[in-house]
C-alpha atoms as a PDB file:
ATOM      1  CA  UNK A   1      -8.603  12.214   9.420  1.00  0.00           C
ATOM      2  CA  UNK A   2      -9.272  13.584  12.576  1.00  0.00           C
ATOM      3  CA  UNK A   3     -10.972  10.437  14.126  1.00  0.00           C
ATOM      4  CA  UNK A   4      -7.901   8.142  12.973  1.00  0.00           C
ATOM      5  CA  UNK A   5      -5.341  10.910  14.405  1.00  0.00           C
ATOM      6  CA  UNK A   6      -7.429  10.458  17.895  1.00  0.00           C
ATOM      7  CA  UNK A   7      -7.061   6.701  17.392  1.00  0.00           C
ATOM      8  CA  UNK A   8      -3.643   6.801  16.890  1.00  0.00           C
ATOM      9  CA  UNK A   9      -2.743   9.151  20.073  1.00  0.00           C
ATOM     10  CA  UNK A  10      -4.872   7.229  22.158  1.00  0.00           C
ATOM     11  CA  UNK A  11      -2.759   4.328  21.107  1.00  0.00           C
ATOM     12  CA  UNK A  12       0.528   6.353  21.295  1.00  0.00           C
ATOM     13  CA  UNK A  13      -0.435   7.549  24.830  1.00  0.00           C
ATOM     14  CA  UNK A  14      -1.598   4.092  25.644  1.00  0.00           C
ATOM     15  CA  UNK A  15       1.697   3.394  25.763  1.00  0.00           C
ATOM     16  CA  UNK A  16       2.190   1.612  22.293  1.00  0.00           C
ATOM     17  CA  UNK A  17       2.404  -1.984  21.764  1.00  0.00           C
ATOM     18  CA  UNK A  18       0.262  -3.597  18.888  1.00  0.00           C
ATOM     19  CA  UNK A  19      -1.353  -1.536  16.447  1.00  0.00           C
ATOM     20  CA  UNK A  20      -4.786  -2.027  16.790  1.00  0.00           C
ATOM     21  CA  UNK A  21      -5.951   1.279  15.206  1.00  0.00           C
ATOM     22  CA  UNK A  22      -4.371   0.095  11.715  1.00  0.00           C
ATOM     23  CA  UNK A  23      -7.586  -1.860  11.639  1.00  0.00           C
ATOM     24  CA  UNK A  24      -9.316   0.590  12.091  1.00  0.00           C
ATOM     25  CA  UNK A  25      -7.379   2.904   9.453  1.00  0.00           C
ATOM     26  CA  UNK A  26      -7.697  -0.047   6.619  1.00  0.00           C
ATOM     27  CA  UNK A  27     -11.337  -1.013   7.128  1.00  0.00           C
ATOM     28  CA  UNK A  28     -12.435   2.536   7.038  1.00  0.00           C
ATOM     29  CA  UNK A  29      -9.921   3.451   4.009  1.00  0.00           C
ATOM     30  CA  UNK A  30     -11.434   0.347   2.112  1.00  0.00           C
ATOM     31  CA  UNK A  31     -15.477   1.765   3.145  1.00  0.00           C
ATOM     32  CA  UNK A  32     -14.533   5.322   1.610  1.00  0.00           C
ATOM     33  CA  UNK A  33     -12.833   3.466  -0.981  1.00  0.00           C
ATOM     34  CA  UNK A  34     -16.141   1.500  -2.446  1.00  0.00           C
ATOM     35  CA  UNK A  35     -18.175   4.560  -1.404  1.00  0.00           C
ATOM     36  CA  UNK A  36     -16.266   6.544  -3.901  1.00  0.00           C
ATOM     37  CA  UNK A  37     -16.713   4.429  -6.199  1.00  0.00           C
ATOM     38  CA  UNK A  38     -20.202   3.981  -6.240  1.00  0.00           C
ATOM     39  CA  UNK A  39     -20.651   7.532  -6.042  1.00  0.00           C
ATOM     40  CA  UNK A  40     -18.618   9.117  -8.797  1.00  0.00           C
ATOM     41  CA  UNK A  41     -16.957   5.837 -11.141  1.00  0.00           C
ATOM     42  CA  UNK A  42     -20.466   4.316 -11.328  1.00  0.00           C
ATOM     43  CA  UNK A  43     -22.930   7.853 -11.391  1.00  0.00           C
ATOM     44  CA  UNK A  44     -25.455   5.456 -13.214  1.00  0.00           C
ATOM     45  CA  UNK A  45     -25.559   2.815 -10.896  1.00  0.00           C
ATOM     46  CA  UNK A  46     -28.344   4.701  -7.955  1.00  0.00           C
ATOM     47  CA  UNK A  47     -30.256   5.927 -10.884  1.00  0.00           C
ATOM     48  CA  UNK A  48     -30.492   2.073 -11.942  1.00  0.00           C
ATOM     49  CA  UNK A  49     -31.339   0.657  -8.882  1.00  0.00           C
ATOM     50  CA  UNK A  50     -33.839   3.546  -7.690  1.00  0.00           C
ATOM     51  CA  UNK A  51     -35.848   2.656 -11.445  1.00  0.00           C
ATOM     52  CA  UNK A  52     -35.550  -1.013 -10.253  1.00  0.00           C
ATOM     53  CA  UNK A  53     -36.858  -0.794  -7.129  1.00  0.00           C
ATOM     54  CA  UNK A  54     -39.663   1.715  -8.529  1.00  0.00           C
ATOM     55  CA  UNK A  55     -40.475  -1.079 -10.671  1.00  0.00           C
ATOM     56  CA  UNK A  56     -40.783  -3.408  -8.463  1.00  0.00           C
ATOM     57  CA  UNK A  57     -43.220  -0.979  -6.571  1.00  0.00           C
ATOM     58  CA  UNK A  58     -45.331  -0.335  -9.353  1.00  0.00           C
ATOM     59  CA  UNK A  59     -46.021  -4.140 -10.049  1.00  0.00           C
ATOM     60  CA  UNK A  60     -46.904  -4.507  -6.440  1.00  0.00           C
ATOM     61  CA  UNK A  61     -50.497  -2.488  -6.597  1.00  0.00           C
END
């Protein structure tokens, strides 16, 4: 919050015009978004891909 409040006063003392920092805003919403997804919908899911890749380790040797 404190990096998009910076973006927006730089914008504000900028002297306004187009609102480039909503870009900003909604692409790094959407990251956090899917991170927090991944993280707590799906808990399985880095369990599942850390046995995969382990997997794929162990075959190598």
């Amino acid at each position: 919050m404190l990096v998009n409040s910076l973006l927006i006063a730089l914008w504000w003392w900028g002297g306004g015009g187009f609102p480039w920092f909503l870009f900003v805003v909604v692409f790094w919403g959407i990251g956090l978004t899917a991170h927090g997804i991944g993280a707590f919908v799906s808990p399985g899911y880095t369990e599942r891909m850390a046995e995969r890749e382990y997997q794929k380790l162990k075959g190598q040797r």
